[in-house]
C-alpha atoms as a PDB file:
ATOM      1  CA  UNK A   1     -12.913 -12.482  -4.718  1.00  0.00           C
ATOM      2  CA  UNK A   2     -16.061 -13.419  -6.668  1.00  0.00           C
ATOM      3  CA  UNK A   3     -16.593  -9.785  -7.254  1.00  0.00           C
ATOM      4  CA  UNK A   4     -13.119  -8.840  -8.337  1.00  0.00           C
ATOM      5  CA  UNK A   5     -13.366 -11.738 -10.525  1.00  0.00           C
ATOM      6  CA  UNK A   6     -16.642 -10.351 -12.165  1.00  0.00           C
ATOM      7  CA  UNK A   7     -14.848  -7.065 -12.740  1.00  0.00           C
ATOM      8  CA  UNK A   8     -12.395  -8.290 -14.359  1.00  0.00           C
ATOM      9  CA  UNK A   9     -14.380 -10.274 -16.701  1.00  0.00           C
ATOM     10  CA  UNK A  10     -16.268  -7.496 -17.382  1.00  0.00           C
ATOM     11  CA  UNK A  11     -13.570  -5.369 -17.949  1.00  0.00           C
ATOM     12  CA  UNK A  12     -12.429  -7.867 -20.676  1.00  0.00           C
ATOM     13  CA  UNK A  13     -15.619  -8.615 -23.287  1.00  0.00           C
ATOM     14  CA  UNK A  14     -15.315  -4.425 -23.100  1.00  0.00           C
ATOM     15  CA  UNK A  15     -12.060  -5.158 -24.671  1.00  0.00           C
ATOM     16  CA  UNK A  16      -9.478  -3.916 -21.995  1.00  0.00           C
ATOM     17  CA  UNK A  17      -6.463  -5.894 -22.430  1.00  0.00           C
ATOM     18  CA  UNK A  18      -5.253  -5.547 -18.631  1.00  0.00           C
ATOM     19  CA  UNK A  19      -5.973  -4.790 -15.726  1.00  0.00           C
ATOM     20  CA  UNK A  20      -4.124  -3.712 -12.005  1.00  0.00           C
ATOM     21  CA  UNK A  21      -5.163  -4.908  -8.807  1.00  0.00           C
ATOM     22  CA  UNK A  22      -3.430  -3.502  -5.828  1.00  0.00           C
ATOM     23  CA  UNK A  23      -3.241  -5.105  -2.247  1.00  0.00           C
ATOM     24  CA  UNK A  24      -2.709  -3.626   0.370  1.00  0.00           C
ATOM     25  CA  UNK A  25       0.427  -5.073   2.824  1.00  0.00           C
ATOM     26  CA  UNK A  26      -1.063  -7.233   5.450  1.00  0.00           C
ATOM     27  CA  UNK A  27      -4.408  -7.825   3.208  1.00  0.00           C
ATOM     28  CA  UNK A  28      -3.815 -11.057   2.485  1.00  0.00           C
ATOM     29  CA  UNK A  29      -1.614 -13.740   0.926  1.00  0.00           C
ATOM     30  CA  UNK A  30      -1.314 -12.276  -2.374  1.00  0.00           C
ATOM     31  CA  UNK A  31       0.171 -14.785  -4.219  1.00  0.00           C
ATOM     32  CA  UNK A  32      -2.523 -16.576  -3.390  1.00  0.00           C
ATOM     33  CA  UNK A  33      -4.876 -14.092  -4.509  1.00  0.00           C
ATOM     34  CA  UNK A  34      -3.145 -14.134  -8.141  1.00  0.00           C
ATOM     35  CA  UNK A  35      -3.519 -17.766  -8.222  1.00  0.00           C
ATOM     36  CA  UNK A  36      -6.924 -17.811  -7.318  1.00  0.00           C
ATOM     37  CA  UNK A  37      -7.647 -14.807 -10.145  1.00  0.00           C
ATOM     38  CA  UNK A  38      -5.723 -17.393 -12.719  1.00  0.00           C
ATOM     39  CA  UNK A  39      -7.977 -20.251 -11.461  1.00  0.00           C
ATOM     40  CA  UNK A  40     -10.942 -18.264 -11.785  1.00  0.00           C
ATOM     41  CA  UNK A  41     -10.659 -16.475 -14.402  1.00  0.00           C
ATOM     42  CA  UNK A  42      -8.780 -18.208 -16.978  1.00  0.00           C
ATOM     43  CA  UNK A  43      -6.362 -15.003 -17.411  1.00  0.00           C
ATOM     44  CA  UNK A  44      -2.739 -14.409 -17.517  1.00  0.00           C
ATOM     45  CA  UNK A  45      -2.112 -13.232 -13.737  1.00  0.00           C
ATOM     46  CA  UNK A  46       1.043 -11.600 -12.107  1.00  0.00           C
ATOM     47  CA  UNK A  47       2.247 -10.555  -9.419  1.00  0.00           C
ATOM     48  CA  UNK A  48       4.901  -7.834  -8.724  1.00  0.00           C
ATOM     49  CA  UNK A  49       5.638  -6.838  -5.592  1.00  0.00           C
ATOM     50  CA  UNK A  50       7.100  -3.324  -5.194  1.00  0.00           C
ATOM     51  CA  UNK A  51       9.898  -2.489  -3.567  1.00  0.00           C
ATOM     52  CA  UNK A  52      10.384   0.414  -1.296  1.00  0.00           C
ATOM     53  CA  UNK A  53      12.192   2.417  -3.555  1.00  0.00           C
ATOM     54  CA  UNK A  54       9.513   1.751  -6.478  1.00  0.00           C
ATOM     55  CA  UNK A  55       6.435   2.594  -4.354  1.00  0.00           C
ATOM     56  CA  UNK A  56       6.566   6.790  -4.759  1.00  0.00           C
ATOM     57  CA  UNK A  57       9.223   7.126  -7.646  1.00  0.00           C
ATOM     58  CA  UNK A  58      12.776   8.639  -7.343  1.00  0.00           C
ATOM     59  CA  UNK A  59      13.189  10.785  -4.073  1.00  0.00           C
ATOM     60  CA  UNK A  60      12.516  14.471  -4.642  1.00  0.00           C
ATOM     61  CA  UNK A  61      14.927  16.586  -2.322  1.00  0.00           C
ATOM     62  CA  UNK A  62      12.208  16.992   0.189  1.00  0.00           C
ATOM     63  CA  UNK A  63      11.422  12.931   0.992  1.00  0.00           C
ATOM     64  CA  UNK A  64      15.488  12.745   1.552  1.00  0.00           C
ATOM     65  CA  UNK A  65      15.256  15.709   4.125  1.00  0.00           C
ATOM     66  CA  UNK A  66      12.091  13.786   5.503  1.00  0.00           C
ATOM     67  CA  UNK A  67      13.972  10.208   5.806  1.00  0.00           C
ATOM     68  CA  UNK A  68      17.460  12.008   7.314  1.00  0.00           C
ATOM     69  CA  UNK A  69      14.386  13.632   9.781  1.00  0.00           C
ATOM     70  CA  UNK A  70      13.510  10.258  10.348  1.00  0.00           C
ATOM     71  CA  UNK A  71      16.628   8.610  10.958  1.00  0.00           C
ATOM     72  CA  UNK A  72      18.058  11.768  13.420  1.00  0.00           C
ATOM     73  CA  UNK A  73      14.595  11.226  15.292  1.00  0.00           C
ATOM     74  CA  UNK A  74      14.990   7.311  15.981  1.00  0.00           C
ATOM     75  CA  UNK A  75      18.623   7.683  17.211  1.00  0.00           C
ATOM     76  CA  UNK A  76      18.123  10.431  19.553  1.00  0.00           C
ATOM     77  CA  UNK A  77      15.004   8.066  20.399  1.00  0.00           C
ATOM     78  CA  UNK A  78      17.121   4.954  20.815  1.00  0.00           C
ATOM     79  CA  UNK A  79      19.894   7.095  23.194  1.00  0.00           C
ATOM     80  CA  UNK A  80      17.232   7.779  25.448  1.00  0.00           C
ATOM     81  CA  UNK A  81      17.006   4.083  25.497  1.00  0.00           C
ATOM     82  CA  UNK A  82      13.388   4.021  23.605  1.00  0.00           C
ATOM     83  CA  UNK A  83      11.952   0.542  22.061  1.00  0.00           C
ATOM     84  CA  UNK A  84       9.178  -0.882  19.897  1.00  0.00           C
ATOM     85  CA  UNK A  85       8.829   3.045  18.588  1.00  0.00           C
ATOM     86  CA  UNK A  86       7.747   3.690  15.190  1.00  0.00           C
ATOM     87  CA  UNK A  87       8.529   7.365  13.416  1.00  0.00           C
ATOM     88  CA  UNK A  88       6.429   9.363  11.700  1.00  0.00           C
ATOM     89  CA  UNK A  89       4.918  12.680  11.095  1.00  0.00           C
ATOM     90  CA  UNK A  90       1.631  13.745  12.666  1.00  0.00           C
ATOM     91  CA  UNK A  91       0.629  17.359  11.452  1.00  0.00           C
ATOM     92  CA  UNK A  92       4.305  18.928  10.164  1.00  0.00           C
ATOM     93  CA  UNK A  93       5.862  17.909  13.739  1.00  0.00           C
ATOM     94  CA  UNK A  94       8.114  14.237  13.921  1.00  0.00           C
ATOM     95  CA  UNK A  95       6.846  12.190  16.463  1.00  0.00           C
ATOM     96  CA  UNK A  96       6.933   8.518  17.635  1.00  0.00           C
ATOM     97  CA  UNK A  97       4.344   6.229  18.904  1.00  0.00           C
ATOM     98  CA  UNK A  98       4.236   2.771  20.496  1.00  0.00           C
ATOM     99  CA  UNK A  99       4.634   0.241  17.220  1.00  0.00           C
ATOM    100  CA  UNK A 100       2.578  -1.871  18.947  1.00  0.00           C
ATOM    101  CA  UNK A 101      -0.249   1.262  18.832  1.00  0.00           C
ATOM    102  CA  UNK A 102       0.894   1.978  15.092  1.00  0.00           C
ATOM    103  CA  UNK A 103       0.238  -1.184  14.127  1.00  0.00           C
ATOM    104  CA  UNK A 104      -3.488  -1.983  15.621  1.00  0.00           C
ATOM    105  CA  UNK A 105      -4.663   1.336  14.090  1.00  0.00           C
ATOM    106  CA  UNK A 106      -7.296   1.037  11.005  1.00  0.00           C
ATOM    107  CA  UNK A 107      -7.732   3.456   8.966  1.00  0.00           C
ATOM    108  CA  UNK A 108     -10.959   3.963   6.951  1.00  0.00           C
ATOM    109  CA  UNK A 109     -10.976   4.024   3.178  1.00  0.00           C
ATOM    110  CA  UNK A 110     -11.891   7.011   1.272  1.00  0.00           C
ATOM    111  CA  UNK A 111     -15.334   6.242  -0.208  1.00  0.00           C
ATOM    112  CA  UNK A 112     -15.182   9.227  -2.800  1.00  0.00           C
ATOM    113  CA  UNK A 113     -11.632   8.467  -3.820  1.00  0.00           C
ATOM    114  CA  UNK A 114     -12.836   4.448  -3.764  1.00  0.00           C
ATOM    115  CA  UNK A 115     -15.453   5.746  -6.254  1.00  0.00           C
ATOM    116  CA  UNK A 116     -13.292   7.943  -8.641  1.00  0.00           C
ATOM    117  CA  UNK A 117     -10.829   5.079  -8.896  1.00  0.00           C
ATOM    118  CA  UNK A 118     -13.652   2.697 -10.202  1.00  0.00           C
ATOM    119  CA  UNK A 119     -15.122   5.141 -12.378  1.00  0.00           C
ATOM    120  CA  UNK A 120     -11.377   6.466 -13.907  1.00  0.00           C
ATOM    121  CA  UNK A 121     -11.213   2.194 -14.379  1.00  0.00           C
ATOM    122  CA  UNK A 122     -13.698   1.747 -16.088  1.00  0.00           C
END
């Protein structure tokens, strides 16, 4: 916190005017987060949480195909009498895997693309 706090201090005496901060789901309270940025900071914080529809833009032809892929997938899953499966694609092939499993997975962050995205910020 103290360093995104520093960053966005810095950010302002070099005159920006705003800022975006995004957190990932499951990262942390982030209404809390805002509030401790305000508290901080001294700056106008908000927070906007998108919704599912927001998050990539309008549906191109090709994420509809995906989702009715999706949905087929899970109901022949659930016939078969399948539970606590999550769908997804792995390669170009639909699969399913335990939610539990899907769930306890980390994934690492992308240093170079971590990098680029403070540099493009700044």
């Amino acid at each position: 916190m103290e360093t995104i706090c520093k960053k966005l201090k810095q950010g302002h005496k070099k005159g920006k005017t705003s800022e975006i901060i995004v957190i990932a789901e499951g990262a942390g309270d982030s209404a809390q987060i805002v509030k401790e940025i305000k508290e901080r900071t001294g700056y106008d914080a908000r927070l906007t949480v998108l919704g599912h529809a927001l998050r990539g833009g309008p549906p191109t032809a090709q994420s509809r195909i995906l989702a009715n892929k999706f949905g087929a997938y899970a109901v022949e899953l659930l016939l078969k009498g399948a539970k606590k499966r999550m769908v997804g694609v792995r390669g170009e092939k639909i699969v399913s895997v335990d939610l539990e499993y899907s769930w306890q997975q980390k994934k690492e962050i992308d240093e170079k693309l971590y990098c680029l995205a403070e540099i493009l910020s700044s």
